[in-house]
Protein backbone atom coordinates (compact mmCIF):
# COMPACT_ATOMS: atom_id res chain seq x y z
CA UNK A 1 0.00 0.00 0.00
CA UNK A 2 1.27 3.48 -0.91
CA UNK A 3 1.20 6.01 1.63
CA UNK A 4 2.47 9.75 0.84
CA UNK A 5 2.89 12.24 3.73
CA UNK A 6 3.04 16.01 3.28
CA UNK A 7 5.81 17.30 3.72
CA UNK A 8 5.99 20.73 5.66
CA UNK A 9 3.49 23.13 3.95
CA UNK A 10 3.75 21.12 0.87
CA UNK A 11 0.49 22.29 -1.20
CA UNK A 12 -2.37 19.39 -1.96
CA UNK A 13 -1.84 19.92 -6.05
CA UNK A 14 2.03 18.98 -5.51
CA UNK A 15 1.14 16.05 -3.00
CA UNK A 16 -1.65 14.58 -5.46
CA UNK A 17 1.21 14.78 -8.01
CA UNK A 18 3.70 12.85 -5.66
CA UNK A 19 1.05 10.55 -5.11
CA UNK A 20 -0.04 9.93 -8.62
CA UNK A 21 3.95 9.59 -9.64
CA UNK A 22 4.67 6.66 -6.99
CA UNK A 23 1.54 4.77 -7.83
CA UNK A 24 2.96 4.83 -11.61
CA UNK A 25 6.22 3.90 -10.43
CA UNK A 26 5.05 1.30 -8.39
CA UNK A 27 3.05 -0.26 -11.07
CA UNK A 28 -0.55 -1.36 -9.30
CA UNK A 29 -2.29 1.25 -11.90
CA UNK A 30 -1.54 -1.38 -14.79
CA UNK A 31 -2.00 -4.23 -12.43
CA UNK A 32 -5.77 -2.78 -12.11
CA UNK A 33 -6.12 -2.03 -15.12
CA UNK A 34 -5.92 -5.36 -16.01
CA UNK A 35 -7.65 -6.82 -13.77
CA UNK A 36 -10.65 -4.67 -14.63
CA UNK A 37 -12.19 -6.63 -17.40
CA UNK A 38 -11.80 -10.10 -16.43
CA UNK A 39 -13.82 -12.70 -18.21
CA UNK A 40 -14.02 -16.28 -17.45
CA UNK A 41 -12.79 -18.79 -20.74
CA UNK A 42 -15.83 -19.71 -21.27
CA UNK A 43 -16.79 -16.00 -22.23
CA UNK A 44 -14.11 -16.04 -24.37
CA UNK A 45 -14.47 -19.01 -26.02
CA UNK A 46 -18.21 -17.97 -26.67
CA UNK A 47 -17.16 -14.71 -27.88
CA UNK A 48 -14.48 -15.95 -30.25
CA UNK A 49 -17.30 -18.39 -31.52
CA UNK A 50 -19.83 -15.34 -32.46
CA UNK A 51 -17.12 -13.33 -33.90
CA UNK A 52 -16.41 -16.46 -36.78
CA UNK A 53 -20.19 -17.01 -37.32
CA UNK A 54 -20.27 -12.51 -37.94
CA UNK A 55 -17.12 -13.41 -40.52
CA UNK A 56 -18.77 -16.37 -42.54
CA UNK A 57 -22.53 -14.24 -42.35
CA UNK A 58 -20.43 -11.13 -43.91
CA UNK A 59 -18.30 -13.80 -46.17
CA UNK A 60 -21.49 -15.13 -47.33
CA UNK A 61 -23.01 -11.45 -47.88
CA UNK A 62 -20.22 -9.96 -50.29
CA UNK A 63 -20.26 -13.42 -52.09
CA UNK A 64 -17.07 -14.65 -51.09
């Protein structure tokens, strides 16, 4: 856990920016961001499996 003390009479708009520095530095930003959209496999299985029946419908459509 990051924890950022002010420093004298640091102002907040220079602490936020301390902050926001070590959390990119300590990398748990990207580690959420990740983590954000999890799906189980079998969602993406399921979705892979739409995504070729929307190819072959548009295949079939142009007259490939």
């Amino acid at each position: 856990m990051i924890e950022v003390k002010r420093k004298g009479q640091e102002r907040f708009e220079s602490l936020l920016r301390r902050f926001n520095r070590e959390i990119q530095q300590s990398g748990i930003l990207t580690i959420a961001k990740k983590d954000r959209y999890f799906e189980k496999e079998p969602n993406r299985t399921m979705r892979r499996e739409t995504a070729t029946r929307k190819t072959v419908r548009r295949r079939i459509k142009q007259g490939y």
